[in-house]
Each structure stands twice: as C-alpha cells, then as structure tokens.
Protein backbone atom coordinates (compact mmCIF):
# COMPACT_ATOMS: atom_id res chain seq x y z
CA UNK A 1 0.00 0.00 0.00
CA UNK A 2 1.66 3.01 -0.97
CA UNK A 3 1.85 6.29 1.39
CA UNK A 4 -0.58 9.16 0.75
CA UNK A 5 1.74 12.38 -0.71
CA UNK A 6 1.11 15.79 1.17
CA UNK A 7 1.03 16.95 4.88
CA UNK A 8 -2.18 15.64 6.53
CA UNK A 9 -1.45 18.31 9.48
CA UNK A 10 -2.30 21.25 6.63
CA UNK A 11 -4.53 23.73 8.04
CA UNK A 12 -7.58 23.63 5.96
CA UNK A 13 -8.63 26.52 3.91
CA UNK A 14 -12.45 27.99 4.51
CA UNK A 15 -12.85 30.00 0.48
CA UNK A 16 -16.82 30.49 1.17
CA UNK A 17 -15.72 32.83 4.68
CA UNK A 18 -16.70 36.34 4.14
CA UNK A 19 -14.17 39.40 4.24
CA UNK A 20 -16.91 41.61 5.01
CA UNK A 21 -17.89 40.11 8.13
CA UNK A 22 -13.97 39.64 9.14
CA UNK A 23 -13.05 43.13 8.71
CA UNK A 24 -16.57 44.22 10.97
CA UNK A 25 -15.54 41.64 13.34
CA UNK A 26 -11.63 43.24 13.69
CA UNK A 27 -13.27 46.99 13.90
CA UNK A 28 -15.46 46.07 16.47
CA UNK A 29 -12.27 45.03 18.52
CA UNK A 30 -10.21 47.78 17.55
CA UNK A 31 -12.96 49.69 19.21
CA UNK A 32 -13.25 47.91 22.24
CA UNK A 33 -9.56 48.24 22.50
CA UNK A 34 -9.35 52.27 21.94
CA UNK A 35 -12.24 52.29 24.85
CA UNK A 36 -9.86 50.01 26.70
CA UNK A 37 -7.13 52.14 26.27
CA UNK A 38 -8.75 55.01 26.86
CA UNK A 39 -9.82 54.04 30.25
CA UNK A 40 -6.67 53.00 31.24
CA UNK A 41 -5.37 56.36 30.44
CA UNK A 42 -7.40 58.26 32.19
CA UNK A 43 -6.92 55.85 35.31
CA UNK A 44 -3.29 56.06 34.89
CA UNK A 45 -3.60 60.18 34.50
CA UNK A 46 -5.66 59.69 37.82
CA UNK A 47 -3.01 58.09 39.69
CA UNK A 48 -0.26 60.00 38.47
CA UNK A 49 -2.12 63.30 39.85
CA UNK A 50 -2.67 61.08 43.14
CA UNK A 51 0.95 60.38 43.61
CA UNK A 52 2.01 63.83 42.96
CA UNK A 53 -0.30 64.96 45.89
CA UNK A 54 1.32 61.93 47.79
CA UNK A 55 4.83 63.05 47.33
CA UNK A 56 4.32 66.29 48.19
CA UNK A 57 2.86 65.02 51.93
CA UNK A 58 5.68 63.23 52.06
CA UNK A 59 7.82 65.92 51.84
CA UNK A 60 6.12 68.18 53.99
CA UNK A 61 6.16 65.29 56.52
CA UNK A 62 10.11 64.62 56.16
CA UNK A 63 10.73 68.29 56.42
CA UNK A 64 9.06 68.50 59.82
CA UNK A 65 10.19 65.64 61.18
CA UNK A 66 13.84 67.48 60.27
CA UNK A 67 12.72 70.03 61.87
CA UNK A 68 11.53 68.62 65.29
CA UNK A 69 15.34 66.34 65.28
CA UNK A 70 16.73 69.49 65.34
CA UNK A 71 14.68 71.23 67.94
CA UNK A 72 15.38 67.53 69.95
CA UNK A 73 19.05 68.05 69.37
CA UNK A 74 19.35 71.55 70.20
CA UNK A 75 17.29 70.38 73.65
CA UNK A 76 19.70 67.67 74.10
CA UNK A 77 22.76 69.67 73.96
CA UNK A 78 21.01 72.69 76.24
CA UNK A 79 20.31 69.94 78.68
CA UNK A 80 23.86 68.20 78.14
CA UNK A 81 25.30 72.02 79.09
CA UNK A 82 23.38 72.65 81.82
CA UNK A 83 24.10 68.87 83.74
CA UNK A 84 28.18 69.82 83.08
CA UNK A 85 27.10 72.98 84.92
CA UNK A 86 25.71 71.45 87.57
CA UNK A 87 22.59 72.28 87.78
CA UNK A 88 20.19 69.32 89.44
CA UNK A 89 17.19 68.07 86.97
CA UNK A 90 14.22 70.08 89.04
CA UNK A 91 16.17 73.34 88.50
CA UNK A 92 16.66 72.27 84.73
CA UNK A 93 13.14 71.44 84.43
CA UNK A 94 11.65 74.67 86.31
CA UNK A 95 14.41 76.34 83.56
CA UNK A 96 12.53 74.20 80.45
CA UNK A 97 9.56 75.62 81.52
C-alpha cells in the first residue's frame, strides 16, 4: 500500500468565509480596545495626579520631622550644658519651663 503524498497536518482553507464580516468583526475590537485604552489612560492620568499629591505630603512630613530632630538636638545639647554645669534636673526642668 503506498503512502498518501502531502502533509495531513495542513490547516484547511475555509474559500466560502466572508471578508466583510472579518473586517466588521476586527473593527469592532479595535474599538473595544481604543475604549480600553482610553480608560486605562485616564486611570493612569488619575493616579499619576494622586501620587504627585502623595509626594508632596511626604515631603512636607520629612521636612518636619527634620525640623523637630533638630529642635530635639538643640534640647539635648542645652540639657547636656546645663548637667556639666551642675545644675540638678528640678532646677533644669523649672528652667525648660
């Protein structure tokens, strides 16, 4: 028996399919996709505007929290001079006061 000649794994070919409905079919999704995108968009414009308020709370934060070290520093050291005086802590704190 001899072999059959040709790939039996060939996709088959459908002639009778229509182009019209094909190209309907891939505008409908290239609409669905520019709404898609769209959306995304805007979301992403959304969170961009989001982090920018973020960032700058975080900055305001960090710059206070600079600011109370250094008051805490300064306080340390005053307090640091004042024991190498020697002053006791009641007469330091009636001083803080």
């Amino acid at each position: 028996m001899p072999r059959t000649k040709g790939s039996k794994n060939r996709p088959k070919t459908n002639i009778t399919k229509d182009y019209a409905s094909q190209i309907s079919e891939k505008q409908e999704a290239i609409a669905s996709l520019n709404t898609e995108i769209a959306s995304i968009t805007a979301n992403i414009d959304t969170l961009k505007a989001d982090l920018k308020v973020k960032k700058a709370a975080l900055k305001k934060v960090e710059k206070e929290v600079e600011m109370l070290e250094a008051k805490k520093a300064e306080a340390e050291s005053v307090l640091k001079k004042l024991l190498a005086e020697g002053m006791s802590a009641d007469e330091i704190l009636a001083k803080l006061k």
